[in-house]
Protein backbone atom coordinates (compact mmCIF):
# COMPACT_ATOMS: atom_id res chain seq x y z
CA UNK A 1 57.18 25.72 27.04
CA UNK A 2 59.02 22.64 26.54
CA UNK A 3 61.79 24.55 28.68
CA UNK A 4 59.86 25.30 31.62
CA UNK A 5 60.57 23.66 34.94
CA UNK A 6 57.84 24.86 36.47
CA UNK A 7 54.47 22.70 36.78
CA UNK A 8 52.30 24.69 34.26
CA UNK A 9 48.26 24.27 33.68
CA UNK A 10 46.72 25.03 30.48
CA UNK A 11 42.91 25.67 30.50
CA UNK A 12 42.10 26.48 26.75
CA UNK A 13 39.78 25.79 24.16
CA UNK A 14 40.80 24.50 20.71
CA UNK A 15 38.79 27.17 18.91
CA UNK A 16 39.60 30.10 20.89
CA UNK A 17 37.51 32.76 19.73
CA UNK A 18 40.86 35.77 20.24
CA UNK A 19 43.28 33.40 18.04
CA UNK A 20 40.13 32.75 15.58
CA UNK A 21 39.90 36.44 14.91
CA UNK A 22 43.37 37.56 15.49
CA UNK A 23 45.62 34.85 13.84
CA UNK A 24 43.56 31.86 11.88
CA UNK A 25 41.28 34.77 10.30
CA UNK A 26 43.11 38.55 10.43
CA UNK A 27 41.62 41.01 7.72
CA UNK A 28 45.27 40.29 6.47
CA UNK A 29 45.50 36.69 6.15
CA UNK A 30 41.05 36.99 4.81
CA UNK A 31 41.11 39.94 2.99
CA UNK A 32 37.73 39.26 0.85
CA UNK A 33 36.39 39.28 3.97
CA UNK A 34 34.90 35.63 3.64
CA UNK A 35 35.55 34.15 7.41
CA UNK A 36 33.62 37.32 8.60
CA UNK A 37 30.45 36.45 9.30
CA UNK A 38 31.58 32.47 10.92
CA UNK A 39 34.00 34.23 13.21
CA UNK A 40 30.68 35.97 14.54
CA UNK A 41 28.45 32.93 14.41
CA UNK A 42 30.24 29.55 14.24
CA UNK A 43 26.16 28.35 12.82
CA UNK A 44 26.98 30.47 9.39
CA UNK A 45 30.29 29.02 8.84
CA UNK A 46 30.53 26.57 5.48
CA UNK A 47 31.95 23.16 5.52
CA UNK A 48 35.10 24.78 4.85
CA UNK A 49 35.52 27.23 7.18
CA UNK A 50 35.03 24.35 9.42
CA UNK A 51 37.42 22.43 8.13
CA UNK A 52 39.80 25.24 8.65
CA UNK A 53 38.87 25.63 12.21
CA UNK A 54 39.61 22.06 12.87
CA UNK A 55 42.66 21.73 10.93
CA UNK A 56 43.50 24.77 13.75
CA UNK A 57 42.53 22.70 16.75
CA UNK A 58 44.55 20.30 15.12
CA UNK A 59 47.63 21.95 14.89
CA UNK A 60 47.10 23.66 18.50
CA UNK A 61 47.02 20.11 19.85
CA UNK A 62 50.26 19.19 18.11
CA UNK A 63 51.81 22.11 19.72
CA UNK A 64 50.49 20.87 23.30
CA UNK A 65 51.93 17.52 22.85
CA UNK A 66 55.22 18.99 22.12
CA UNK A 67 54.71 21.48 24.86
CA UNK A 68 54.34 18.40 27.20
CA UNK A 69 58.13 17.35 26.60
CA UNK A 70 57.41 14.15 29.01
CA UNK A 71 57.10 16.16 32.16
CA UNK A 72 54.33 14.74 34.40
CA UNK A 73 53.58 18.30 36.38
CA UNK A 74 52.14 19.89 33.28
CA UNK A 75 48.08 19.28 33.33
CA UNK A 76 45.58 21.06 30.76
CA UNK A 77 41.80 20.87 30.61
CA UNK A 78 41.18 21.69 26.72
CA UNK A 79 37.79 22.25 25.64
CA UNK A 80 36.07 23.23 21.77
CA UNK A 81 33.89 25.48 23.31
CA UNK A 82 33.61 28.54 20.94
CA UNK A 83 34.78 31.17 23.30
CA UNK A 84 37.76 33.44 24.82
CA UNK A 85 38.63 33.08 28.46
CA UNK A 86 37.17 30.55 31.01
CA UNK A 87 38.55 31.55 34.21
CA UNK A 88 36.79 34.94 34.58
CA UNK A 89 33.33 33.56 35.90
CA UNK A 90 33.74 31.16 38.81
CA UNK A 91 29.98 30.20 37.61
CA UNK A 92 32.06 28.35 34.58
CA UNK A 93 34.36 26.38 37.01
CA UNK A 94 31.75 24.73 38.95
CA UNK A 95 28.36 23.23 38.78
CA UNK A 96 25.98 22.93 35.81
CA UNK A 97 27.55 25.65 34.08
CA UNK A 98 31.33 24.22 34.09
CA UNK A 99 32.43 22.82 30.62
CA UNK A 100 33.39 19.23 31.79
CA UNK A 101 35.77 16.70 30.90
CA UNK A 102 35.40 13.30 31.82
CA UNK A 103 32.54 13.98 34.24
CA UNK A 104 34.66 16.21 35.90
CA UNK A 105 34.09 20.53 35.98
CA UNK A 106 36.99 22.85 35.39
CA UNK A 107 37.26 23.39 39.01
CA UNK A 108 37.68 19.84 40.43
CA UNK A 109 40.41 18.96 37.76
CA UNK A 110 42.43 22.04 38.46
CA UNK A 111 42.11 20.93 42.29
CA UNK A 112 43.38 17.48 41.36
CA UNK A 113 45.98 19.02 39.73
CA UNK A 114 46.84 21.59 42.08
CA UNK A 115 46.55 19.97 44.84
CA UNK A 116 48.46 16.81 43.78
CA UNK A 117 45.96 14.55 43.51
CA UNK A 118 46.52 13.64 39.71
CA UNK A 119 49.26 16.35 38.99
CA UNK A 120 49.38 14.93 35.31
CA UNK A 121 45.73 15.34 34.83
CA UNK A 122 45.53 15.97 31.14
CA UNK A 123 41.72 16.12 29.31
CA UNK A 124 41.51 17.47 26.13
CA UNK A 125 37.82 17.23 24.53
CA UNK A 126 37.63 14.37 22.24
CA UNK A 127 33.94 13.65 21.95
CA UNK A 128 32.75 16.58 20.61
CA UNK A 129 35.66 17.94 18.44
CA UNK A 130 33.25 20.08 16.20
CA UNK A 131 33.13 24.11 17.48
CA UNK A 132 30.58 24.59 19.60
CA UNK A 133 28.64 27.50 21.74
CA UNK A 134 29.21 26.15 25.72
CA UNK A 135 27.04 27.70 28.12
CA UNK A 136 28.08 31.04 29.18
């Protein structure tokens, strides 16, 4: 990324549910099997599986930062909604469903974005940092 010219948005969530299973927690890299049953239910994970999903988020938002390389047309909304994909259901861009940032739904920052209004709109979910289940 930090060699793209492009303007690039990111909408992701810290604890994305595909790099969860498929990187932080393969059968490979959890062989006993013990991050199982909290990559099913993020309510049966132990304090140190959390920890482990944090330290993730962590490390993903490192990466971003970099990513940024001081280029002010690269905007993100970043969630820690416990989930895979957010751009499928329009119902999640807009309205009471929409994950929101700063008062504002998915939809309305990507059309600031988009359409110029604050190209270097960057939220990234601070508040609530713990994985959580958002509304699908």
């Amino acid at each position: 990324m930090p060699y793209v010219q492009t303007p690039v948005f990111i909408l992701h969530s810290t604890y994305d549910t595909f790099q969860v299973q498929n990187i932080l927690a393969t059968p490979q890299a959890d062989p006993s099997g013990q991050f199982t049953k909290c990559k099913q239910d993020i309510n049966t994970c132990s304090t140190d599986q959390i920890q482990k999903l944090q330290d993730f988020r962590s490390e993903f938002l490192e990466a971003l930062l970099v990513a940024q390389n001081g280029s002010s047309r690269r905007g993100w909304f970043v969630n820690n909604c416990f989930t895979h994909g957010q751009c499928e259901y329009q119902r999640k861009w807009l309205g009471s469903l929409s994950s929101k940032l700063n008062n504002k739904a998915i939809a309305e920052v990507v059309g600031d974005w988009f359409y110029e209004r604050n190209y270097a709109v960057q939220l990234i979910d601070d508040q609530n940092v713990w994985p959580h289940y958002c509304i699908d």
